[in-house]
Protein backbone atom coordinates (compact mmCIF):
# COMPACT_ATOMS: atom_id res chain seq x y z
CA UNK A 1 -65.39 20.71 -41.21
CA UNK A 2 -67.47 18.29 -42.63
CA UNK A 3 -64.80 16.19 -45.47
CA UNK A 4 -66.31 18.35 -48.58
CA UNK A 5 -65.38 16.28 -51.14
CA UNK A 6 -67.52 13.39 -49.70
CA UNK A 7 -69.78 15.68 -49.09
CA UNK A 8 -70.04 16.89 -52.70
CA UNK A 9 -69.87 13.44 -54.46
CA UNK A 10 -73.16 12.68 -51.84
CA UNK A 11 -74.46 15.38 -53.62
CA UNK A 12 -73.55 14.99 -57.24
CA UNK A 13 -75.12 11.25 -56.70
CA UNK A 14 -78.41 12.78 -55.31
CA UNK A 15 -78.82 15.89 -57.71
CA UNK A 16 -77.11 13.66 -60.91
CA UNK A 17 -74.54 16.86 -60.94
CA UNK A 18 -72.57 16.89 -64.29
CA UNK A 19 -68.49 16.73 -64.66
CA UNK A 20 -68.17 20.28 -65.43
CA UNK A 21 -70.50 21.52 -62.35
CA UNK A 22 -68.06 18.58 -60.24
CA UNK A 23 -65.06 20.45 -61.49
CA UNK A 24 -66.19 23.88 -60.82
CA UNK A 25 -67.40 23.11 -57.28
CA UNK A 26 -63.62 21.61 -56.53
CA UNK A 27 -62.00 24.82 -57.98
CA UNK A 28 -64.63 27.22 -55.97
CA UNK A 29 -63.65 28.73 -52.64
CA UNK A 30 -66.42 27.30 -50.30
CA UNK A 31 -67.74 28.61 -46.73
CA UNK A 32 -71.09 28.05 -44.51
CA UNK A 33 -72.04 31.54 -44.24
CA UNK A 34 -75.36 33.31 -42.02
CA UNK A 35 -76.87 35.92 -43.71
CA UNK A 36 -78.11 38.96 -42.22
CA UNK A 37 -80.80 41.59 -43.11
CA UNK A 38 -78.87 45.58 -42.58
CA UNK A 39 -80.52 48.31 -41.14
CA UNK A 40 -80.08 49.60 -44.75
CA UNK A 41 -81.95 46.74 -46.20
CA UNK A 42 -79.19 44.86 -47.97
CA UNK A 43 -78.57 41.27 -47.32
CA UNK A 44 -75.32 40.11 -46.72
CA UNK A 45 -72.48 37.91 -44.94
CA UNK A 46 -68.79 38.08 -44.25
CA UNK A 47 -66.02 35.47 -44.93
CA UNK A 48 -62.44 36.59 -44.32
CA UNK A 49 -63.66 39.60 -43.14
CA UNK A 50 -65.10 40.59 -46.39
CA UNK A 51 -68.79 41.63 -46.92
CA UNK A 52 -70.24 38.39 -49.28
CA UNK A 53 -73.41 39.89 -50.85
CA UNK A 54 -75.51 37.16 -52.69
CA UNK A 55 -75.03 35.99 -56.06
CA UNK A 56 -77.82 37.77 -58.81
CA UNK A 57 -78.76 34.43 -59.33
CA UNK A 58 -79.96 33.42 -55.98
CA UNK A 59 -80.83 36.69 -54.46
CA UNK A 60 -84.80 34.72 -54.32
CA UNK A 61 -83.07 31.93 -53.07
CA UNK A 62 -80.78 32.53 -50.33
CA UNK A 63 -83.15 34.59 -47.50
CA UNK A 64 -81.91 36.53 -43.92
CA UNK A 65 -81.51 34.25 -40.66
CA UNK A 66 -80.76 31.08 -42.93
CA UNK A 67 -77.44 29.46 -43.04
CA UNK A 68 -75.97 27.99 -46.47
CA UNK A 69 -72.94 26.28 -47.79
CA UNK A 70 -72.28 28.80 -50.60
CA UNK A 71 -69.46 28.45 -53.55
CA UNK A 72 -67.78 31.99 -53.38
CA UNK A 73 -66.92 34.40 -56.09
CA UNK A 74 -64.19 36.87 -55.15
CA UNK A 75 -63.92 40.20 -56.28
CA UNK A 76 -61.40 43.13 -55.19
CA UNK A 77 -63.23 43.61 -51.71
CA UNK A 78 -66.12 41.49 -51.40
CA UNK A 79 -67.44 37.97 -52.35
CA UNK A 80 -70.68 36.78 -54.01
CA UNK A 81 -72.38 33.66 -53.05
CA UNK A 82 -73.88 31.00 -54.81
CA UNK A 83 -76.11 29.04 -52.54
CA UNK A 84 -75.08 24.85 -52.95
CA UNK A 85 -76.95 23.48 -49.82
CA UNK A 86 -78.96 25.03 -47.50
CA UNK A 87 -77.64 23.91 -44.02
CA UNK A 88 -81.25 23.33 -42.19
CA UNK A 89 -82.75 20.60 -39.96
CA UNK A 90 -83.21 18.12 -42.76
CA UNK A 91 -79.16 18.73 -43.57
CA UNK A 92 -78.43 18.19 -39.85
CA UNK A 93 -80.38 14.99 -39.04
CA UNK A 94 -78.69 13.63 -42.85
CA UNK A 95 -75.50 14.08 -40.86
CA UNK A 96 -73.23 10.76 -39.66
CA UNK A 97 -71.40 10.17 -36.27
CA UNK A 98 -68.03 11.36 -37.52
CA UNK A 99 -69.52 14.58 -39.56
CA UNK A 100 -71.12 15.50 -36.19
CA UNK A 101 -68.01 14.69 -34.31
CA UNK A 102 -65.64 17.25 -36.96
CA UNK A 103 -68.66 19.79 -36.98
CA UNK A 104 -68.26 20.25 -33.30
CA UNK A 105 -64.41 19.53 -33.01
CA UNK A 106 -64.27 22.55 -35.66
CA UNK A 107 -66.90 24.93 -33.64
CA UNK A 108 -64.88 24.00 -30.39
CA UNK A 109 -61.46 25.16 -32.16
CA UNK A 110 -62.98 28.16 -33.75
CA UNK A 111 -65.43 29.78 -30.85
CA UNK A 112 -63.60 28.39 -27.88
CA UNK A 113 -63.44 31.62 -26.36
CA UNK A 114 -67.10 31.84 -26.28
CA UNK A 115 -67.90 28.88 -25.20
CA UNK A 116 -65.66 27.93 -22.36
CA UNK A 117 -67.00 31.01 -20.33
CA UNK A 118 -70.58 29.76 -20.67
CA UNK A 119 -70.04 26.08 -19.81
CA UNK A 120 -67.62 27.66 -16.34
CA UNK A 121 -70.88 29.48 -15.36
CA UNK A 122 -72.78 26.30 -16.19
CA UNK A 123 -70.86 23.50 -14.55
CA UNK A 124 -69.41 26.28 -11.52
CA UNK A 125 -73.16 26.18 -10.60
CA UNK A 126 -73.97 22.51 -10.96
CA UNK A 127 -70.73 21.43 -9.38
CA UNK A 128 -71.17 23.73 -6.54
CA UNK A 129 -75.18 22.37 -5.91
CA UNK A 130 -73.88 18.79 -5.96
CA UNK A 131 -70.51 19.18 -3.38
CA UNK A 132 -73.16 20.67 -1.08
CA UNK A 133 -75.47 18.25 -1.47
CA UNK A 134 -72.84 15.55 -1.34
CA UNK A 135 -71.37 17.34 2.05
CA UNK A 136 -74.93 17.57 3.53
CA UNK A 137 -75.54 13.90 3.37
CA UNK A 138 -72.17 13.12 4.78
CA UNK A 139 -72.42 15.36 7.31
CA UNK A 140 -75.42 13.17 8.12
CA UNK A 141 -74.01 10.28 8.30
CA UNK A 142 -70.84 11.29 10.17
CA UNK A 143 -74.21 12.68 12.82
CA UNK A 144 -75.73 9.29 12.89
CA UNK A 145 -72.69 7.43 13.44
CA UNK A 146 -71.18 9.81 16.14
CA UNK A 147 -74.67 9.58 17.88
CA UNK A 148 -74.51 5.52 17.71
């Protein structure tokens, strides 16, 4: 995905981040991660396919439906997040050419599967409008030159 360590000095230059936050943000495992609202009530994720629950410290921080880049804290079957960035339309439109080009090179390797399908149904529709199309009119002319 997007080069983190570029993406973390961007930050550290922004947010005046000190060495020993620097160093523990380059030791932390790292994921985006959605969180969810359960039927139960509790808030949560999954990375690895392990539940990630958020961190004490930014369970008023980190909300259902929103998407964040979280530094993870492993325990025996679960994680906890910490929320670093919250990946919104501000973060998106910050993006460059070449973050935007790995972002989707990464969601194309990863979800593949789900989107191939959905572009076939697209483009199977599209193409087939335009061949017809395209055959109609040169049927036409094929008409009008037959009948010259």
């Amino acid at each position: 995905m997007v080069e983190f360590n570029k993406w973390v000095a961007g930050e550290n230059e922004k947010h005046d981040l000190t060495e020993e936050e620097w160093d523990e943000i380059r030791r932390t495992e790292t994921a985006v991660l959605t969180f969810i609202r359960e039927d139960s009530g509790r808030i949560r994720s999954s990375h690895k396919g392990m539940t990630v629950f958020r961190h004490r410290d930014f369970e008023n921080t980190i909300m259902p439906g929103e998407t964040w880049v979280c530094s993870l804290e492993k325990k025996a079957t679960y994680y906890f997040a910490k929320g670093m960035k919250r990946v919104d339309s501000a973060f998106l439109f910050e993006l460059k050419k070449d973050q935007i080009e790995e972002i989707a090179s990464y969601i194309w390797d990863q979800q593949r599967h789900i989107i191939e399908p959905l572009l076939d149904e697209k483009y199977k529709d599209i193409t087939g409008k335009k061949i017809a199309q395209v055959a109609e009119e040169t049927g036409q002319i094929y008409e009008a030159e037959i009948r010259r």
